[in-house]
N, C-alpha and C. Protein backbone atom coordinates (compact mmCIF):
# COMPACT_ATOMS: atom_id res chain seq x y z
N UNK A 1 35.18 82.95 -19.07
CA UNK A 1 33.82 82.53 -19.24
C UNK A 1 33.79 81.05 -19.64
N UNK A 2 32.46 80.32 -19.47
CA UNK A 2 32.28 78.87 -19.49
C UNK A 2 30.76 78.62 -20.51
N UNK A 3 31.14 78.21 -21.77
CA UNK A 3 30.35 77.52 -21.97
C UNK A 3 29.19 76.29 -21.43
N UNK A 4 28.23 75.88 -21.62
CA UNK A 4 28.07 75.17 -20.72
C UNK A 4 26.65 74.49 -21.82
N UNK A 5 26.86 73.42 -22.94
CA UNK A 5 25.83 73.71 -24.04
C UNK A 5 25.52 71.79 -23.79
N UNK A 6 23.78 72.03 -24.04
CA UNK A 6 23.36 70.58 -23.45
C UNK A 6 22.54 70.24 -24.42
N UNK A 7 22.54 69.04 -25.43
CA UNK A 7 21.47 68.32 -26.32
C UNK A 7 20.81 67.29 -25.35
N UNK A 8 18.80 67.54 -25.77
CA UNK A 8 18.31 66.55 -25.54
C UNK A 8 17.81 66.00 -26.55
N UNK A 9 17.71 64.22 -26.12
CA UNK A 9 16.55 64.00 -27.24
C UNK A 9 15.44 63.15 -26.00
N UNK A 10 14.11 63.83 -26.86
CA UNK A 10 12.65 63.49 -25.61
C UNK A 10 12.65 61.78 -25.63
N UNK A 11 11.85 60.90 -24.95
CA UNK A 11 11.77 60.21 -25.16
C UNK A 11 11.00 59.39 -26.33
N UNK A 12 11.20 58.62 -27.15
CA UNK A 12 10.57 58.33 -28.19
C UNK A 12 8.96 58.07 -28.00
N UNK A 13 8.33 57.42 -27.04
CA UNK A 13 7.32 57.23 -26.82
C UNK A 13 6.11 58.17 -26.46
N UNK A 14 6.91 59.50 -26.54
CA UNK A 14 5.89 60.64 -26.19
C UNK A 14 5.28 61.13 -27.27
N UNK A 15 3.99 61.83 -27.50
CA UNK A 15 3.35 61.86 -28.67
C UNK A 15 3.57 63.91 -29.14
N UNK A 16 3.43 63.99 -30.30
CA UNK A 16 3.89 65.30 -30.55
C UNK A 16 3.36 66.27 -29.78
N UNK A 17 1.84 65.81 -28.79
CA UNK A 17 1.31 67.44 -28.24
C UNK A 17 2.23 67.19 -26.76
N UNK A 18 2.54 65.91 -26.50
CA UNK A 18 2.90 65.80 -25.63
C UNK A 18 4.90 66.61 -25.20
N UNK A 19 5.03 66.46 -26.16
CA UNK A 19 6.83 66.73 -26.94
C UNK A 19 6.86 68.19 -26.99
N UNK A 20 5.49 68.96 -27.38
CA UNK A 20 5.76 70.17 -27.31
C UNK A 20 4.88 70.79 -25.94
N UNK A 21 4.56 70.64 -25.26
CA UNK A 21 3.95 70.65 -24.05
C UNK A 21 5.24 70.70 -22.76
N UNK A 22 6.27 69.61 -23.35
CA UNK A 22 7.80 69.27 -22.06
C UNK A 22 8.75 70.52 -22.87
N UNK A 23 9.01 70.47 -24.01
CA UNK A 23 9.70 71.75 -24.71
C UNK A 23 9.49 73.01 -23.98
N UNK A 24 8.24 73.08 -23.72
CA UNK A 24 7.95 74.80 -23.35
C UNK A 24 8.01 74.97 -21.97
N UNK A 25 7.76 73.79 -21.47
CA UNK A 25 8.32 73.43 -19.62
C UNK A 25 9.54 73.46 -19.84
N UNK A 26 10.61 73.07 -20.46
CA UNK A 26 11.72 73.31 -20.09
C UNK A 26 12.09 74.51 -20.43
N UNK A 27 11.76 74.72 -21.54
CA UNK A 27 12.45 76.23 -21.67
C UNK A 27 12.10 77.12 -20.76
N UNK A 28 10.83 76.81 -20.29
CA UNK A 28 10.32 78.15 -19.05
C UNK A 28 11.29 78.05 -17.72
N UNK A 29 11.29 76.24 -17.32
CA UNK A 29 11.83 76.31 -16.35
C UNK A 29 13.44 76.58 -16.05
N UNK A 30 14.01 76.44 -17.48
CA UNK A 30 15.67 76.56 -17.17
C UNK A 30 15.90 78.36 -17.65
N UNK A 31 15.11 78.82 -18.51
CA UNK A 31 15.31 80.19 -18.58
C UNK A 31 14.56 80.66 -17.20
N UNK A 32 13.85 80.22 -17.01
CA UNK A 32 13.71 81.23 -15.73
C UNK A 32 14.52 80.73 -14.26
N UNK A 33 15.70 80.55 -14.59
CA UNK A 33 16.57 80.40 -13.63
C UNK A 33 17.73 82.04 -13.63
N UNK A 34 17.69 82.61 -14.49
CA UNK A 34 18.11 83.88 -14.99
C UNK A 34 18.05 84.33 -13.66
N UNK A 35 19.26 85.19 -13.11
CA UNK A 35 19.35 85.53 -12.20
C UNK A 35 19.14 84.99 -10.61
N UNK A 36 18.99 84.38 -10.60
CA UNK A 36 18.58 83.53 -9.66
C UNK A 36 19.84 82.42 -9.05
N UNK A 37 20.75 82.26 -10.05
CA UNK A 37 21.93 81.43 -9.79
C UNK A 37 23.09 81.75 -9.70
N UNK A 38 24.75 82.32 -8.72
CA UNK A 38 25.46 82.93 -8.99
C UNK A 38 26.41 82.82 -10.10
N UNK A 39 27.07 83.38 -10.65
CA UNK A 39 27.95 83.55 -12.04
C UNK A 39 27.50 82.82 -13.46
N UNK A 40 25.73 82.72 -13.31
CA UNK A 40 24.89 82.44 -14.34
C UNK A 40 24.53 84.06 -15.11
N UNK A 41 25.52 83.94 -16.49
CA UNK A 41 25.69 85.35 -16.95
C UNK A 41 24.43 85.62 -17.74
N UNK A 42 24.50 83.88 -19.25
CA UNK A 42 23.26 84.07 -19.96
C UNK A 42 22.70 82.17 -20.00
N UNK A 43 21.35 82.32 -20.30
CA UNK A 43 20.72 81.06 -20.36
C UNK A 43 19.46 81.18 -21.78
N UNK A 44 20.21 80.11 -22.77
CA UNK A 44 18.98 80.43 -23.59
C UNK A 44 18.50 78.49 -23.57
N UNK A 45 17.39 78.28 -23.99
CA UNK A 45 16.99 77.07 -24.20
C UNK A 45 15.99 77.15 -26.22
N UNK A 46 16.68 76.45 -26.79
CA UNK A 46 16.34 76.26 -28.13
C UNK A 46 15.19 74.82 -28.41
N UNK A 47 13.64 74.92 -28.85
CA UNK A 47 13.20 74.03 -28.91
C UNK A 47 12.07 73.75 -30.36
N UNK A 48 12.69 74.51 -31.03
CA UNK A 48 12.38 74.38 -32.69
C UNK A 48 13.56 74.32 -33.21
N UNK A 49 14.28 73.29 -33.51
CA UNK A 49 14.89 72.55 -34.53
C UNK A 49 14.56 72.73 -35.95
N UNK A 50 15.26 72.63 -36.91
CA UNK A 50 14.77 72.24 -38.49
C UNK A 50 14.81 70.86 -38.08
N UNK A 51 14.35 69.57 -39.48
CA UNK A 51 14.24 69.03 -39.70
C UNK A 51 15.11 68.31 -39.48
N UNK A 52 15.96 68.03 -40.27
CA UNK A 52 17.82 67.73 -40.15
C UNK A 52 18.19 67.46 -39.08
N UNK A 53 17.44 67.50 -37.70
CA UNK A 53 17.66 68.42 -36.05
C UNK A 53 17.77 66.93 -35.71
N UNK A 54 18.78 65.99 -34.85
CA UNK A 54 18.35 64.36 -34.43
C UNK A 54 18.43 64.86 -33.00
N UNK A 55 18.38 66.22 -32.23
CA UNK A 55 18.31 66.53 -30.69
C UNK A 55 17.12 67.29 -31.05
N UNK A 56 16.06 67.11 -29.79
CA UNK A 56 14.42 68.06 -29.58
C UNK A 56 15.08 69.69 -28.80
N UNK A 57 16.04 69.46 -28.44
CA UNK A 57 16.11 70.63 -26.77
C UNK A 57 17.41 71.25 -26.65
N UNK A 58 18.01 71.98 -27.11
CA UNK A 58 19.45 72.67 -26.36
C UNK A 58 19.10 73.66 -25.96
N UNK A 59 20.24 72.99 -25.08
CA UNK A 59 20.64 74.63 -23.29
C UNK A 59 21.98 74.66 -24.30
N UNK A 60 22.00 76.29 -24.21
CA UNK A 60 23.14 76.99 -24.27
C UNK A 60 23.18 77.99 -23.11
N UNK A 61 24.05 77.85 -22.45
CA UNK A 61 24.38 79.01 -21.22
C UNK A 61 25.93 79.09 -20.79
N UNK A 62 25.82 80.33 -20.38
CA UNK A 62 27.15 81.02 -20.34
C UNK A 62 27.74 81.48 -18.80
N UNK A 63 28.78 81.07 -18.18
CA UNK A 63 29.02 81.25 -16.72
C UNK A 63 30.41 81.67 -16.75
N UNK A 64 30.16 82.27 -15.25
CA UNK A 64 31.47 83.37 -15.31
C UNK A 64 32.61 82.64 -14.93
N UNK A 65 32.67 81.61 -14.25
CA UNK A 65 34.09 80.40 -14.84
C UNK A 65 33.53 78.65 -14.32
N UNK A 66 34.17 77.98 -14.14
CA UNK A 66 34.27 76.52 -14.35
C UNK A 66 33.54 76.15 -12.54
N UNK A 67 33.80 77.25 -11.86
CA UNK A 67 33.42 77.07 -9.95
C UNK A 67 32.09 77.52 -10.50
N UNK A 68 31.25 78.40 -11.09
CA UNK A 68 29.97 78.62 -11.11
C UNK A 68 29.39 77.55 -12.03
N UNK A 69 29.71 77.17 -12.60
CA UNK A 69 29.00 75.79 -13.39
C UNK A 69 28.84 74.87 -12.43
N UNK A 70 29.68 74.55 -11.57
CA UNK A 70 30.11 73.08 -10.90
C UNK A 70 28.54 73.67 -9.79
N UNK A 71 28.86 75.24 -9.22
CA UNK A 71 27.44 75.55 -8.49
C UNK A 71 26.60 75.38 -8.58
N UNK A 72 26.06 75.80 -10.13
CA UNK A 72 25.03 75.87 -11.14
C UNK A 72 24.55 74.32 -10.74
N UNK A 73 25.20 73.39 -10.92
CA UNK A 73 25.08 72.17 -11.48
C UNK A 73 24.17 71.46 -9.74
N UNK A 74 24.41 71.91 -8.73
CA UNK A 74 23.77 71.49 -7.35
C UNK A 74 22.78 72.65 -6.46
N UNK A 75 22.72 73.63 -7.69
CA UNK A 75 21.89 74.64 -6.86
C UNK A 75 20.46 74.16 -6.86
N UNK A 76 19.78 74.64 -5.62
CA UNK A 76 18.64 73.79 -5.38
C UNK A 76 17.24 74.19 -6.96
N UNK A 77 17.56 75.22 -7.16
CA UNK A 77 16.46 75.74 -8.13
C UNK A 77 17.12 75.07 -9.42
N UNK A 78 17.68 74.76 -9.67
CA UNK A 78 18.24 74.28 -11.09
C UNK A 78 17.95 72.71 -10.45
N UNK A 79 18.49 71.93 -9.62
CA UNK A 79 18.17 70.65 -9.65
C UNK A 79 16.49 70.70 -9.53
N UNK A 80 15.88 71.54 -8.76
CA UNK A 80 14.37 70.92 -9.09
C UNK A 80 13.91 71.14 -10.93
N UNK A 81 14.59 71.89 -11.16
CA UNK A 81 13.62 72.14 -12.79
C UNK A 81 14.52 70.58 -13.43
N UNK A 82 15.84 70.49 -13.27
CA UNK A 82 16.36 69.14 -13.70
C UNK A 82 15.71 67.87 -13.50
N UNK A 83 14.93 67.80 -12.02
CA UNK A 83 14.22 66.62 -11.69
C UNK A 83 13.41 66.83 -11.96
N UNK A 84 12.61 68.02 -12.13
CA UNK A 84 10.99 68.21 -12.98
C UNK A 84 10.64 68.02 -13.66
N UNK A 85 11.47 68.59 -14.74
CA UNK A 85 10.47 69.17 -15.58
C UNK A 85 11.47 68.46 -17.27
N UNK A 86 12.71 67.76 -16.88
CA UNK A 86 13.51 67.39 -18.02
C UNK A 86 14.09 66.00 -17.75
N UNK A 87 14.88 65.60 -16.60
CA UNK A 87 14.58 64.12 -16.77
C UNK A 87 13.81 63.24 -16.74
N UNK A 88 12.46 63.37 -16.03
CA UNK A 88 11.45 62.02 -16.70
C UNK A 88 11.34 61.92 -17.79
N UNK A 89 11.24 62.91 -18.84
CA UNK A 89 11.23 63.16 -19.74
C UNK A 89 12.27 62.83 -21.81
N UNK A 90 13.48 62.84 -20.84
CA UNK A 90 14.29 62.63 -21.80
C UNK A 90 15.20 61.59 -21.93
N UNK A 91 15.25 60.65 -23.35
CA UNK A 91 15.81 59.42 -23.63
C UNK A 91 17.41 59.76 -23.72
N UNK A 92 18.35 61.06 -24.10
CA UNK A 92 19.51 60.84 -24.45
C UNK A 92 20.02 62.59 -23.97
N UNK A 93 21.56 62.83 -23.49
CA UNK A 93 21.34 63.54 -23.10
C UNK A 93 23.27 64.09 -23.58
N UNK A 94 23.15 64.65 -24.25
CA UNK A 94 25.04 65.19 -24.92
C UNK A 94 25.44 66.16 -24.01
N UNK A 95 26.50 66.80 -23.47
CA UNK A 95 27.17 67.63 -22.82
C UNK A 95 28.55 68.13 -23.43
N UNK A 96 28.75 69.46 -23.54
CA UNK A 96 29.89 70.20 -23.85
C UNK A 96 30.08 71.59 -23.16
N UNK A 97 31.30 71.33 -22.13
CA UNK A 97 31.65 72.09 -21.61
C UNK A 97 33.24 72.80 -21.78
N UNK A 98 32.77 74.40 -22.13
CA UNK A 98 33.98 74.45 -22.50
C UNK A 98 34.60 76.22 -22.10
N UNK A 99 36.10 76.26 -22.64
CA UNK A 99 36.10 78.05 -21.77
C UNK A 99 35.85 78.59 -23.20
N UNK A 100 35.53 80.07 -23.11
CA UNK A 100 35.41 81.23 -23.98
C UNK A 100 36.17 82.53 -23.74
């Protein structure tokens, strides 16, 4: 199995209704990729932080090895929610990929 865990931070210039308005677009649009993608096992998206929190957005998702990520990563339904609905959107962007 493949980890596959992603920090965003929104862009600074967006205003809070606006920040939680792209939060709930992303989470809709990358969880509802669930099933839809092959050796995409689980997909959660986290967008309430505590305080302490210096990222707005993590993807945590789980794939059945390192060839379904690399899939994941050019499948047409995952790049449109990527070009949709999360990069205009976001100033900084962390990646950790790893096995389990």
């Amino acid at each position: 199995m493949v980890k596959h865990i992603i920090l965003w931070q929104l862009k600074p210039e967006l205003s809070a209704a606006e920040k939680a308005e792209i939060k709930a677009g992303i989470k809709a649009g990358l969880e509802g990729l669930a099933g839809q993608i092959p050796g995409l096992v689980d997909i959660h998206v986290q967008t309430e932080g505590l305080p302490s929190s210096n990222a707005d957005v993590m993807l945590d998702s789980t794939f059945t090895n390192e060839a379904s990520l690399k899939g994941y990563s050019v499948h047409s339904a995952h790049v449109a929610v990527a070009d949709g609905k999360v990069r205009p959107y976001t100033a900084n962007r962390v990646c950790l990929d790893f096995e389990v």
